[in-house]
PDB file of N, CA and C in Angstrom:
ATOM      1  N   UNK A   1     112.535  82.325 116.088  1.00  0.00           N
ATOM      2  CA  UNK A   1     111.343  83.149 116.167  1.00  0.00           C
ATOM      3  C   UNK A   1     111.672  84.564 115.717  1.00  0.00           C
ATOM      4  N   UNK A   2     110.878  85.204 115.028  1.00  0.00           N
ATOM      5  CA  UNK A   2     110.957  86.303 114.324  1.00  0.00           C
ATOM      6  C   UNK A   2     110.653  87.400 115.315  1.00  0.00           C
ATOM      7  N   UNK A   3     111.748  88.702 115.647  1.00  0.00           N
ATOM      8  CA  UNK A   3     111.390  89.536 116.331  1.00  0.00           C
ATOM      9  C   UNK A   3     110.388  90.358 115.774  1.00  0.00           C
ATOM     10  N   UNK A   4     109.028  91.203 116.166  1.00  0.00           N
ATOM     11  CA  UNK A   4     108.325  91.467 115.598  1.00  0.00           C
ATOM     12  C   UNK A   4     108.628  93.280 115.519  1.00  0.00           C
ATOM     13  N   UNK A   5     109.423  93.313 116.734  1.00  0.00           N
ATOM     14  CA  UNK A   5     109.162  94.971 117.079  1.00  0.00           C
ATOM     15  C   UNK A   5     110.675  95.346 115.886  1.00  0.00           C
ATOM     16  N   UNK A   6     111.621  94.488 115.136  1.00  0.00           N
ATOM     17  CA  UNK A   6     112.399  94.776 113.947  1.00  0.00           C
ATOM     18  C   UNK A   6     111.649  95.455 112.936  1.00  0.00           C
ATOM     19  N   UNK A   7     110.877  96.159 112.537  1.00  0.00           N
ATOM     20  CA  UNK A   7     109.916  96.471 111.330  1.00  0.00           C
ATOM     21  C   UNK A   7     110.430  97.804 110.532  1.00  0.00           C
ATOM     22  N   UNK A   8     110.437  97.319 109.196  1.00  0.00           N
ATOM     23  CA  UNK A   8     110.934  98.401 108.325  1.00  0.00           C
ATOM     24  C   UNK A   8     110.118  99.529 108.136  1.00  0.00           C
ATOM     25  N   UNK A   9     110.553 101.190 108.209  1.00  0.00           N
ATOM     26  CA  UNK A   9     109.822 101.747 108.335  1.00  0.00           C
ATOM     27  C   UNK A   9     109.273 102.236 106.398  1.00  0.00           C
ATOM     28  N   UNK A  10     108.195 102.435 106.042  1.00  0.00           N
ATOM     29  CA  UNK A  10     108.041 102.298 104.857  1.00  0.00           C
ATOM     30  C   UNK A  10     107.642 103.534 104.728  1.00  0.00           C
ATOM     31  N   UNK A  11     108.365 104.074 103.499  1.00  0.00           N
ATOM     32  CA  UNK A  11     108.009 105.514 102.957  1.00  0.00           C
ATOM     33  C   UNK A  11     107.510 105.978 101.419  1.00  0.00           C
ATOM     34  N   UNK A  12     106.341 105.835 101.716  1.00  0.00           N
ATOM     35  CA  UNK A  12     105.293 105.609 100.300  1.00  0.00           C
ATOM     36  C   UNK A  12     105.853 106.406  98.974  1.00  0.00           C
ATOM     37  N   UNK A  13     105.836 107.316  99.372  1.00  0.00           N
ATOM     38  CA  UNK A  13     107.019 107.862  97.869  1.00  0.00           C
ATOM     39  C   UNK A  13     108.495 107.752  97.816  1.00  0.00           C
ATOM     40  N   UNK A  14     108.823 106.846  98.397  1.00  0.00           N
ATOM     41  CA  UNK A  14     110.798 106.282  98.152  1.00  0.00           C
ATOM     42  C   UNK A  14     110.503 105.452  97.326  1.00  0.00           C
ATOM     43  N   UNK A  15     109.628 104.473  97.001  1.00  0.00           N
ATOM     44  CA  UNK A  15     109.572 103.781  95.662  1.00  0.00           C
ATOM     45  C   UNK A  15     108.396 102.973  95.660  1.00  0.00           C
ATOM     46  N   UNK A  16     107.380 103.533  94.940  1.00  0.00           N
ATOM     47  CA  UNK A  16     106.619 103.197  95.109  1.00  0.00           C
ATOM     48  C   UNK A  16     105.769 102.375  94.206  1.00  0.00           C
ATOM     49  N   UNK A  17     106.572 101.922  93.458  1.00  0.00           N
ATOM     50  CA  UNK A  17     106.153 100.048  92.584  1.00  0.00           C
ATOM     51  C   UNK A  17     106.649  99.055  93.134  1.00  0.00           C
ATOM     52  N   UNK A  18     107.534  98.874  94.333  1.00  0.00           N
ATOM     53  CA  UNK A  18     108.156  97.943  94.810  1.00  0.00           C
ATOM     54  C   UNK A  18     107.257  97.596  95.812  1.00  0.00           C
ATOM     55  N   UNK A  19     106.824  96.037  95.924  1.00  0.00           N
ATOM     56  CA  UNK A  19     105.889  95.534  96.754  1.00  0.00           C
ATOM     57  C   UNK A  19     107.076  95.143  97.854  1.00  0.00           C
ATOM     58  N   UNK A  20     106.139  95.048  99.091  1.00  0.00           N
ATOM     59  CA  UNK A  20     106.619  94.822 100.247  1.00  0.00           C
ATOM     60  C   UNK A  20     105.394  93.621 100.500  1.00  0.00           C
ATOM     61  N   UNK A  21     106.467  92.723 101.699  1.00  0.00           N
ATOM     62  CA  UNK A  21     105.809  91.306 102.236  1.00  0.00           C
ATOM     63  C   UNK A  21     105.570  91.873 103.444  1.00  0.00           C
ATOM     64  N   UNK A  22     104.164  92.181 103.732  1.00  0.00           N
ATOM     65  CA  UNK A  22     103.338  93.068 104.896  1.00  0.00           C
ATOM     66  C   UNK A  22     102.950  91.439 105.376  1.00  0.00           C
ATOM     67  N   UNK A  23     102.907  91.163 106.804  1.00  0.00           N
ATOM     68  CA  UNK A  23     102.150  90.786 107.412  1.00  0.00           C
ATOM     69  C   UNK A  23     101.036  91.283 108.189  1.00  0.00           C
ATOM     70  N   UNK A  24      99.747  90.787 108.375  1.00  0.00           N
ATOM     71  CA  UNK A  24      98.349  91.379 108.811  1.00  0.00           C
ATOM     72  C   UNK A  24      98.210  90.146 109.738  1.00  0.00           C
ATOM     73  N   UNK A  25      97.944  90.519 111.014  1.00  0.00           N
ATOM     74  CA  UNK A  25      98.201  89.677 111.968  1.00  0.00           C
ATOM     75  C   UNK A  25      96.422  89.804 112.607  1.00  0.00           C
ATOM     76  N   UNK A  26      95.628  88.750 112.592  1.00  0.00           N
ATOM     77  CA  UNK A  26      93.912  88.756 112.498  1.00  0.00           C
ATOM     78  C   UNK A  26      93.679  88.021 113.624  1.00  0.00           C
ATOM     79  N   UNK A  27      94.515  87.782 114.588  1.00  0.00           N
ATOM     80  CA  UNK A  27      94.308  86.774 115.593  1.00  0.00           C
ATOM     81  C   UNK A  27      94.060  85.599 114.983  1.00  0.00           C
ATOM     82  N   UNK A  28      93.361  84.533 115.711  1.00  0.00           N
ATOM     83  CA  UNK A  28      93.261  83.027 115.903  1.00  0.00           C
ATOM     84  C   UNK A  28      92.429  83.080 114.361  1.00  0.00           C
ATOM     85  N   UNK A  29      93.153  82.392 113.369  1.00  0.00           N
ATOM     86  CA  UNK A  29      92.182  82.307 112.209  1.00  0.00           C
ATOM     87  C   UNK A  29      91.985  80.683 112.239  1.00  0.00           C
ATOM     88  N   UNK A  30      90.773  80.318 111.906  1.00  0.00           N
ATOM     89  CA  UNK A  30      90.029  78.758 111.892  1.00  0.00           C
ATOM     90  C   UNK A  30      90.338  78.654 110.481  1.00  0.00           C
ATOM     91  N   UNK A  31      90.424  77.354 110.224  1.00  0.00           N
ATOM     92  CA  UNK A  31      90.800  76.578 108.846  1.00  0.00           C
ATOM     93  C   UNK A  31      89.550  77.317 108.223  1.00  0.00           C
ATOM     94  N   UNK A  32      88.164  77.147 108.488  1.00  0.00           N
ATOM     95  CA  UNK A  32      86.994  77.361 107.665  1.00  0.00           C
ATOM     96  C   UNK A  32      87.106  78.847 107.647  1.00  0.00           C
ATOM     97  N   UNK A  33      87.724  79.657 108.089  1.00  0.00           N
ATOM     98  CA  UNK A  33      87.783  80.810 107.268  1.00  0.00           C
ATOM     99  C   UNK A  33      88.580  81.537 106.628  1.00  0.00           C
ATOM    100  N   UNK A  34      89.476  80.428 106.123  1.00  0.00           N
ATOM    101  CA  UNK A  34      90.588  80.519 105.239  1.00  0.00           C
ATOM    102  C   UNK A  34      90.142  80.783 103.941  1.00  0.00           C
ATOM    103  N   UNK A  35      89.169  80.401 103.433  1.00  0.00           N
ATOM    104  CA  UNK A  35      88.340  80.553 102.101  1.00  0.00           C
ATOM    105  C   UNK A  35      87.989  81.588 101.515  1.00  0.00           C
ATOM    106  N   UNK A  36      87.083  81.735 102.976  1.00  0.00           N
ATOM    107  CA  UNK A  36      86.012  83.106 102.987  1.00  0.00           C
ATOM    108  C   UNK A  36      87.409  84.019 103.185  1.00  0.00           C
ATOM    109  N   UNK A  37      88.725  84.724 103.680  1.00  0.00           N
ATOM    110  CA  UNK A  37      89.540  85.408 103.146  1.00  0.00           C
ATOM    111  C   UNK A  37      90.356  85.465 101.934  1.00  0.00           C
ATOM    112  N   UNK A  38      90.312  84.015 101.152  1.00  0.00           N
ATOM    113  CA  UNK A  38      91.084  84.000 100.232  1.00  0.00           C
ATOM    114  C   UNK A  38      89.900  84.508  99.308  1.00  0.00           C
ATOM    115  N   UNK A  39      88.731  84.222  99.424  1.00  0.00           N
ATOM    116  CA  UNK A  39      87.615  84.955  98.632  1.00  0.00           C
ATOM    117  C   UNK A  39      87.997  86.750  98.644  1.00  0.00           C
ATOM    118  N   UNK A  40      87.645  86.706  99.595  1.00  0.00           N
ATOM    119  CA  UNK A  40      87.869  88.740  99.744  1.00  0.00           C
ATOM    120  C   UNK A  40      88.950  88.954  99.346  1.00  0.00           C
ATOM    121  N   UNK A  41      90.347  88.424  99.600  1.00  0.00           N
ATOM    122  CA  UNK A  41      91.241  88.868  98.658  1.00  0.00           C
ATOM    123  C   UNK A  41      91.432  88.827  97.497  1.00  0.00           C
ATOM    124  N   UNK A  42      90.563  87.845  97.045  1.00  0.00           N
ATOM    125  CA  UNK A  42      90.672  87.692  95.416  1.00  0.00           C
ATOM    126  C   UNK A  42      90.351  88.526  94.523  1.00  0.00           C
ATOM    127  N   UNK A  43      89.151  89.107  95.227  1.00  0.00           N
ATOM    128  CA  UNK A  43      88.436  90.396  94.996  1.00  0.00           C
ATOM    129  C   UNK A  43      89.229  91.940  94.612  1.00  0.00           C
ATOM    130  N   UNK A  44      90.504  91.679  95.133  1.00  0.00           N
ATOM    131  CA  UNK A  44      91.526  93.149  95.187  1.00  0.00           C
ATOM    132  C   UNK A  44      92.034  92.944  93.662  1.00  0.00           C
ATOM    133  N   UNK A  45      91.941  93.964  92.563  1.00  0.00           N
ATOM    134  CA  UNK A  45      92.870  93.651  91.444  1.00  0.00           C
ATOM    135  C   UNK A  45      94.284  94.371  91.751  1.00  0.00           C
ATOM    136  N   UNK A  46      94.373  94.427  92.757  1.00  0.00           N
ATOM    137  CA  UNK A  46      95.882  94.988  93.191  1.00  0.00           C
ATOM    138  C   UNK A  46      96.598  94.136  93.979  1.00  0.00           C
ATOM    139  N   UNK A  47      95.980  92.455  93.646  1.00  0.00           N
ATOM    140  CA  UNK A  47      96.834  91.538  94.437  1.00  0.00           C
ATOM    141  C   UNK A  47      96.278  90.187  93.874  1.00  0.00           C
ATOM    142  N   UNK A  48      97.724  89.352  93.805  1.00  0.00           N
ATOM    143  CA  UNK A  48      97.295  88.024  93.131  1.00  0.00           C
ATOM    144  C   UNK A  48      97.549  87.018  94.572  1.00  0.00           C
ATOM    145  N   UNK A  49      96.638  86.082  93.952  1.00  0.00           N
ATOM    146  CA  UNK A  49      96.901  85.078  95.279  1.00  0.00           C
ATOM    147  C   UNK A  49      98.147  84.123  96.098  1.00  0.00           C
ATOM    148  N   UNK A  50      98.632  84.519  94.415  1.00  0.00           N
ATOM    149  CA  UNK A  50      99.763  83.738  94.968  1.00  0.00           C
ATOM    150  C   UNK A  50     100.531  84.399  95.448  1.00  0.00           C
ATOM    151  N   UNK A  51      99.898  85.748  96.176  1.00  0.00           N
ATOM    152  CA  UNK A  51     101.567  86.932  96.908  1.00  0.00           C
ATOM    153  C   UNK A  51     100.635  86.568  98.578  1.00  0.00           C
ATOM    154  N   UNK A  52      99.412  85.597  98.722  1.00  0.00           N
ATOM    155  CA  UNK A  52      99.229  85.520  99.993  1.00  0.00           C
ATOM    156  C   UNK A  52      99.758  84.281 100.470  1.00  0.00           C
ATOM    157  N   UNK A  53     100.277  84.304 102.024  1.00  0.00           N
ATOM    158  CA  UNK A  53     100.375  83.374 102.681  1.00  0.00           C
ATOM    159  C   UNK A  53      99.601  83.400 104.001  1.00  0.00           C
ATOM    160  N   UNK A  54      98.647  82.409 104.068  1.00  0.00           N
ATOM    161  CA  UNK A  54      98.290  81.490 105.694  1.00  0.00           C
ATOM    162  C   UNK A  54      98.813  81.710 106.238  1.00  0.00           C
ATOM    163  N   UNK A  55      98.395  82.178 107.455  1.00  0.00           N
ATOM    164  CA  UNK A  55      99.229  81.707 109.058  1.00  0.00           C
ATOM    165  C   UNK A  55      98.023  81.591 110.109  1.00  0.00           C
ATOM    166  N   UNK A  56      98.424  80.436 111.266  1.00  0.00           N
ATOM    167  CA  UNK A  56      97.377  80.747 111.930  1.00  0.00           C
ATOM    168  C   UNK A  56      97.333  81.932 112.695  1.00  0.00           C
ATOM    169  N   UNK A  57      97.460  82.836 112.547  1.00  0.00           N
ATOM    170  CA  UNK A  57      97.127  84.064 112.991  1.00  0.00           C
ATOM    171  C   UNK A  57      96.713  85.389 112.500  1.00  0.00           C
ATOM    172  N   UNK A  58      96.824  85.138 111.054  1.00  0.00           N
ATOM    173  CA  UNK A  58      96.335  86.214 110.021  1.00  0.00           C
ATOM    174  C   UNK A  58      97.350  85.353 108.711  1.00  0.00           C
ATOM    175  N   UNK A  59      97.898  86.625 107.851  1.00  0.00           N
ATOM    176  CA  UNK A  59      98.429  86.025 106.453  1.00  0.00           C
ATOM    177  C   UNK A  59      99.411  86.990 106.269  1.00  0.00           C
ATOM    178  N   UNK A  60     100.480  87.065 105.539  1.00  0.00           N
ATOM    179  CA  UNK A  60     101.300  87.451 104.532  1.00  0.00           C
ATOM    180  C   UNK A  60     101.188  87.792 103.203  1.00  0.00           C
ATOM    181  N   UNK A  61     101.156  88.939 102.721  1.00  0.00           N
ATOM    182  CA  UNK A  61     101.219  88.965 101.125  1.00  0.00           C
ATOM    183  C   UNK A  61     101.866  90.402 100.662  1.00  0.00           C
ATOM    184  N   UNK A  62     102.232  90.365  99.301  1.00  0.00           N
ATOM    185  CA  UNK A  62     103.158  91.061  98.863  1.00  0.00           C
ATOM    186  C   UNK A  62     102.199  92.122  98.325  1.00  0.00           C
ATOM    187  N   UNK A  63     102.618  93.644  98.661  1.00  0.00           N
ATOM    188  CA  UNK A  63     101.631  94.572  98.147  1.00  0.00           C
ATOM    189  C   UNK A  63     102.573  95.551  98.236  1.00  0.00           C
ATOM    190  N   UNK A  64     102.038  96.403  97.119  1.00  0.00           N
ATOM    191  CA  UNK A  64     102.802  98.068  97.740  1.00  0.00           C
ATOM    192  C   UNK A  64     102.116  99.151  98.156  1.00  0.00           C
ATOM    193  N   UNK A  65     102.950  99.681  98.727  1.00  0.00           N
ATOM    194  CA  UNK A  65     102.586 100.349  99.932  1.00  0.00           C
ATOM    195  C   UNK A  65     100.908 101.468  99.479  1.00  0.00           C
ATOM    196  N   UNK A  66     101.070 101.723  98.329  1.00  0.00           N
ATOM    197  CA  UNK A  66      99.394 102.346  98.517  1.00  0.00           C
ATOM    198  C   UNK A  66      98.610 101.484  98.412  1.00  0.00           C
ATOM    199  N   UNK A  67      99.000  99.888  98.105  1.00  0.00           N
ATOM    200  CA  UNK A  67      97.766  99.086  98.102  1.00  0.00           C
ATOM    201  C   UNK A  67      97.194  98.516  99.527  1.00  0.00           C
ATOM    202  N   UNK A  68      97.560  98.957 100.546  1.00  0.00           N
ATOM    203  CA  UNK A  68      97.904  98.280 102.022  1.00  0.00           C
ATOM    204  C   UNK A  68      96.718  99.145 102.628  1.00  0.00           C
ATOM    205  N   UNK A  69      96.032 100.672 102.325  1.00  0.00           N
ATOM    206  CA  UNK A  69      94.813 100.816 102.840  1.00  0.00           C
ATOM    207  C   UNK A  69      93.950 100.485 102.436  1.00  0.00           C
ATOM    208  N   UNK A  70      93.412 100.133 101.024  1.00  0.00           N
ATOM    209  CA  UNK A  70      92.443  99.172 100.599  1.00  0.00           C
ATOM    210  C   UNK A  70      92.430  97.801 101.257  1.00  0.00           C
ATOM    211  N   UNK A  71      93.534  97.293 101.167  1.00  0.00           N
ATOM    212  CA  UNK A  71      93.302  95.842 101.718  1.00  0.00           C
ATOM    213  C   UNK A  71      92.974  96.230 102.733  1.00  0.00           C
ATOM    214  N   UNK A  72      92.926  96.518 104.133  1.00  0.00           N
ATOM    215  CA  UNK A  72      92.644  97.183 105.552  1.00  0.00           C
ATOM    216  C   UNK A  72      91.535  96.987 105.484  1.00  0.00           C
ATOM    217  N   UNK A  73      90.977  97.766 104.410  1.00  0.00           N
ATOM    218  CA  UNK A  73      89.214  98.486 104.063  1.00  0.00           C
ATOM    219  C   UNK A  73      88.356  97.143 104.141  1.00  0.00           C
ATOM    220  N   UNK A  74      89.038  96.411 103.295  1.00  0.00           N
ATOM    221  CA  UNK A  74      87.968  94.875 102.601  1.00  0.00           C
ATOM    222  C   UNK A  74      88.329  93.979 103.628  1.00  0.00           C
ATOM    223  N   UNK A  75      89.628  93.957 104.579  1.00  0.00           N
ATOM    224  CA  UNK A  75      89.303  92.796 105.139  1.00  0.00           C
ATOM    225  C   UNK A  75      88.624  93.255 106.593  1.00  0.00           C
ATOM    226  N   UNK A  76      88.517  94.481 106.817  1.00  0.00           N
ATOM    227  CA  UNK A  76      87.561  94.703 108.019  1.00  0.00           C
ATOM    228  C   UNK A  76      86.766  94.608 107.839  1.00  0.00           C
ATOM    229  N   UNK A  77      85.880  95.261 106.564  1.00  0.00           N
ATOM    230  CA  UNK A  77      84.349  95.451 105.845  1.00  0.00           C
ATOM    231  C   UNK A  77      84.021  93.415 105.877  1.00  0.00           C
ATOM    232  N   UNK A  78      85.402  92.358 105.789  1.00  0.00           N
ATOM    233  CA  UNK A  78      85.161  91.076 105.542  1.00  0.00           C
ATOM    234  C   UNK A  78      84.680  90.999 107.105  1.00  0.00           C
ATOM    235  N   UNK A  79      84.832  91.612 108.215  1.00  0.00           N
ATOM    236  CA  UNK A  79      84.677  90.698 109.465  1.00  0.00           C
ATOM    237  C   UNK A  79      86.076  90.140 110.174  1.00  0.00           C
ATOM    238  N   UNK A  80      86.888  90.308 109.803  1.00  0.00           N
ATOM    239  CA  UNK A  80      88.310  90.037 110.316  1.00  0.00           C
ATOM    240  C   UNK A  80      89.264  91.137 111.129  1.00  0.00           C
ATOM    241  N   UNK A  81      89.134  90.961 112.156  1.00  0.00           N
ATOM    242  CA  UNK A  81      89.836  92.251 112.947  1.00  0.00           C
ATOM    243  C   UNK A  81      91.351  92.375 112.358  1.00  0.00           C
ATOM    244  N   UNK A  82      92.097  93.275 112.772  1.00  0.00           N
ATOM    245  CA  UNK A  82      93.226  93.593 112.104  1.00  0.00           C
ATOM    246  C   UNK A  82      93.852  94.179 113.556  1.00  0.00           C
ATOM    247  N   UNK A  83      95.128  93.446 114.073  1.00  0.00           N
ATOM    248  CA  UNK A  83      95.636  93.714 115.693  1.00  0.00           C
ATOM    249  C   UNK A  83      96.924  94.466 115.104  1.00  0.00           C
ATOM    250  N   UNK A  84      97.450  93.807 114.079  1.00  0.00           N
ATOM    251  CA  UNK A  84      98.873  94.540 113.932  1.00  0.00           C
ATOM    252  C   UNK A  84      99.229  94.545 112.295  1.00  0.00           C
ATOM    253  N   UNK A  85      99.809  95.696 111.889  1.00  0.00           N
ATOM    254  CA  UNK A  85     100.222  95.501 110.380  1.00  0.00           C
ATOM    255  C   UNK A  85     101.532  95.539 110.467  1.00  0.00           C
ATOM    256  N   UNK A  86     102.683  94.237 109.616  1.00  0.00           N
ATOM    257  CA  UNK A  86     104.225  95.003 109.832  1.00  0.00           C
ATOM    258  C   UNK A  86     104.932  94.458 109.027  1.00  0.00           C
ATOM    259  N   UNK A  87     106.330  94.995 108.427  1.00  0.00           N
ATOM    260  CA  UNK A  87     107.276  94.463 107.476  1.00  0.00           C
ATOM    261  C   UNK A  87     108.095  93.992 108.234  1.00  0.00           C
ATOM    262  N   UNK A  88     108.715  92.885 108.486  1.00  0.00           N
ATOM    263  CA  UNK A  88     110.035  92.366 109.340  1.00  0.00           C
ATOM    264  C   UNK A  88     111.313  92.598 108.657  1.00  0.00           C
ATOM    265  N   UNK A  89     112.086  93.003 109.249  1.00  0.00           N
ATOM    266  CA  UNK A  89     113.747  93.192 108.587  1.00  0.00           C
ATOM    267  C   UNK A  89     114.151  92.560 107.716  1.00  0.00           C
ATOM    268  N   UNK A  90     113.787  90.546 108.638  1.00  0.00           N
ATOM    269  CA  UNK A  90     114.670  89.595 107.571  1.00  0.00           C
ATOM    270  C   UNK A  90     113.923  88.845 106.243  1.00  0.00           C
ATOM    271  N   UNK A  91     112.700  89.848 105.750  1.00  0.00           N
ATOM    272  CA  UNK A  91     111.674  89.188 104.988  1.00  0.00           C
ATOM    273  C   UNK A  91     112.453  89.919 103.470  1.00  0.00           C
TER     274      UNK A  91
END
């Protein structure tokens, strides 16, 4: 099990084309609204789908670091609460 409170601290101008694997942790996500988020993310041209991953509890995807308040923006504006944002050490 992945410690969660390990999280890299990220510093937007140390390099800032290098994407980071952010997890967005949305609580209890239902299969049927796996769609309707992969929809809203599709929507970002600052992210391809294949940098997201499922979880039942929110998703994973690869972004850099100025693209991480937009996504915030669209998936709250989607209806999806947002409990925790974080980079893990061993990712």
């Amino acid at each position: 099990m992945n410690d969660v409170l390990l999280i890299h601290r990220i510093i937007p101008k140390e390099n800032p084309e290098k994407k980071h694997p952010m997890t967005f942790i949305t609580g209890e996500m239902e299969e049927t609204r796996w769609n309707d988020l992969l929809d809203l993310l599709s929507r970002l041209e600052s992210l391809s789908l294949s940098d997201v991953i499922l979880k039942y509890n929110g998703f994973t995807v690869e972004l850099k670091t100025e693209d991480i308040p937009e996504l915030l923006k669209q998936v709250l504006i989607g209806g999806y609460p947002i409990y925790e944002v974080y980079e893990l050490y061993d990712q």
